[in-house]
Structures are given as structure tokens and as C-alpha cells.
Protein backbone atom coordinates (compact mmCIF):
# COMPACT_ATOMS: atom_id res chain seq x y z
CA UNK A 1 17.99 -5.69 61.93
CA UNK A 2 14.82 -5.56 62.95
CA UNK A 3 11.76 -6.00 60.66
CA UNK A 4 7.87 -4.58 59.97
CA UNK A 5 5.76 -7.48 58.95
CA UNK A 6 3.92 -7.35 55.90
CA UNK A 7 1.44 -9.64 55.42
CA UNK A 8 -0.56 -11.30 52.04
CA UNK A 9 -4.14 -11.78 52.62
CA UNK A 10 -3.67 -16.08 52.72
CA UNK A 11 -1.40 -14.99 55.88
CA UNK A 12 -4.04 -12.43 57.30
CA UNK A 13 -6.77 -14.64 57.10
CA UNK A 14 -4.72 -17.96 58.66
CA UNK A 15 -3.74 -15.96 61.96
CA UNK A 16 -7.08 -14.65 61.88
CA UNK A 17 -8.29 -18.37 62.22
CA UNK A 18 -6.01 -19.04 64.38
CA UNK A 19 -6.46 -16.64 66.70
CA UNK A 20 -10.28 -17.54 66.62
CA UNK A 21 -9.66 -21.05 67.22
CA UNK A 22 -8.69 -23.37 70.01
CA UNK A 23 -5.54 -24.79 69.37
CA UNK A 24 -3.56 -22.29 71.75
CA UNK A 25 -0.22 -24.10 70.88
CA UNK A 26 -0.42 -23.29 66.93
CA UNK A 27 -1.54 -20.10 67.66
CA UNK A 28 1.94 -19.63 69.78
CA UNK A 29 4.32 -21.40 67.70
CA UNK A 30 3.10 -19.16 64.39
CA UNK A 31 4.09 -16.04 66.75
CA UNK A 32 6.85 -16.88 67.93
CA UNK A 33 8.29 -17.28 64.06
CA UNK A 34 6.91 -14.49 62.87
CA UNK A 35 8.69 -12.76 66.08
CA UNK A 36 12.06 -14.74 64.85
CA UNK A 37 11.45 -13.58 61.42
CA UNK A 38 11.12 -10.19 62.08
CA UNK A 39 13.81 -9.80 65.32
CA UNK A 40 16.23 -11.86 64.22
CA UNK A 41 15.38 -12.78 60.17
CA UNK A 42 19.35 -12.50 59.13
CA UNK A 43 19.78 -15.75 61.33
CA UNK A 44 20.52 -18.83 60.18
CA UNK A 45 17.19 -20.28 61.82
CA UNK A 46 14.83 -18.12 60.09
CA UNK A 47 16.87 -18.89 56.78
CA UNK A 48 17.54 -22.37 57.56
CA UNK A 49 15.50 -23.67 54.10
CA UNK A 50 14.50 -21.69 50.68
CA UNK A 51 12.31 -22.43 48.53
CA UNK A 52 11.42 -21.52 45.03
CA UNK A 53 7.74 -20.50 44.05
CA UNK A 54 6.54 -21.81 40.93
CA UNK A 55 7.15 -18.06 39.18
CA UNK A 56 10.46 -18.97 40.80
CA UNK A 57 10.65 -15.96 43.36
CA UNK A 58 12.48 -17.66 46.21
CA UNK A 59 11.22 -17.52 49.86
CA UNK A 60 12.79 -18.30 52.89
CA UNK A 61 10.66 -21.30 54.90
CA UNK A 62 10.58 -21.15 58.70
CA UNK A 63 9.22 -24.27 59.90
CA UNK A 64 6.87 -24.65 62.77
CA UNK A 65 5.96 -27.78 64.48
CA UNK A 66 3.63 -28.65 67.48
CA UNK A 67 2.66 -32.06 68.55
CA UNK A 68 -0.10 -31.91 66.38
CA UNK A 69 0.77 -29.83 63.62
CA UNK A 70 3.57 -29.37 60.92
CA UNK A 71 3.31 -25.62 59.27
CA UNK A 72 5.38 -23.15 57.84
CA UNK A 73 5.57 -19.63 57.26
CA UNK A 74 7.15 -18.17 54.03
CA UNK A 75 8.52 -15.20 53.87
CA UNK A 76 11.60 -12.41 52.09
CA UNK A 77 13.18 -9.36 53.25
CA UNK A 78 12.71 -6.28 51.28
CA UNK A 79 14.63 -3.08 53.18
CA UNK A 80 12.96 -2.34 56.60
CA UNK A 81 9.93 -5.14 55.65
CA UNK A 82 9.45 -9.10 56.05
CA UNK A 83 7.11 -9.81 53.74
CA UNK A 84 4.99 -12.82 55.32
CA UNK A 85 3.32 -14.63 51.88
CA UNK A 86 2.00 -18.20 53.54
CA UNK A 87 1.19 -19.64 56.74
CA UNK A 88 -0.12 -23.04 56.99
CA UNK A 89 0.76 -26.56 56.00
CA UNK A 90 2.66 -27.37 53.26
């Protein structure tokens, strides 16, 4: 199934860094698990870890990792939607 991102304004505003910034690689690897997320989000990989928020509304955590960096995007399905609530390091 293939999902519509929906995004909270902390996640708006970090790819809107990132895309104004220089590290290319970050940039890339946040993409390319938002693309997983919203492609192929019934996967194990883009449900590999949950977490629990501390209202205790559980999101699913897909990691991303450069050489520099160690992030994570947070997100749940809702229907035809992935909502995307974080982005950034954890």
C-alpha cells in the first residue's frame, strides 16, 4: 500500500534545514525513509522498532544512519496517510 505523507511542523521545518544545508548525505538518507515509509511502510524495515510517546501513542521508528549522523524518523499509518511526527536525532 502505498502512502501520502503527512507531516508535523518539527518534521517540516527539519527537511526544510536540511534541504538548505550542506550535508547532501543526510539530506538523502531522510528521503530515502520517508520513500520506504510511504512505498513500502507494511515492511518489516520501516516497522523494525516502536516506540511509545510519553502520552503513550506508539510510533513506528525508522532509523537512519550516515557516517556522520544517527537520526530517525517517527511515524504511524492512518488509512491512505503516514503521518511523519519527528525527524532528527534522538
Amino acid at each position: 500500500m502505498t502512502r501520502e505523507p503527512v507531516y508535523s511542523q518539527q518534521a517540516i521545518d527539519a527537511l526544510d534545514q536540511l534541504a538548505a544545508g550542506s550535508d547532501d548525505e543526510l539530506y538523502d538518507a531522510v528521503c530515502a525513509a520517508i520513500d520506504l515509509i510511504c512505498d513500502h511502510g507494511d515492511t518489516a524495515e520501516a516497522r523494525r522498532e516502536q516506540l511509545r510517546t510519553a502520552r503513550g501513542t506508539p510510533v513506528w521508528k525508522v532509523a537512519v544512519r550516515t557516517r556522520h549522523d544517527d537520526w530517525a524518523v517517527l511515524w504511524w499509518p492512518e488509512g491512505g496517510d503516514a503521518h511523519v511526527y519527528f525527524i532528527g536525532a534522538l
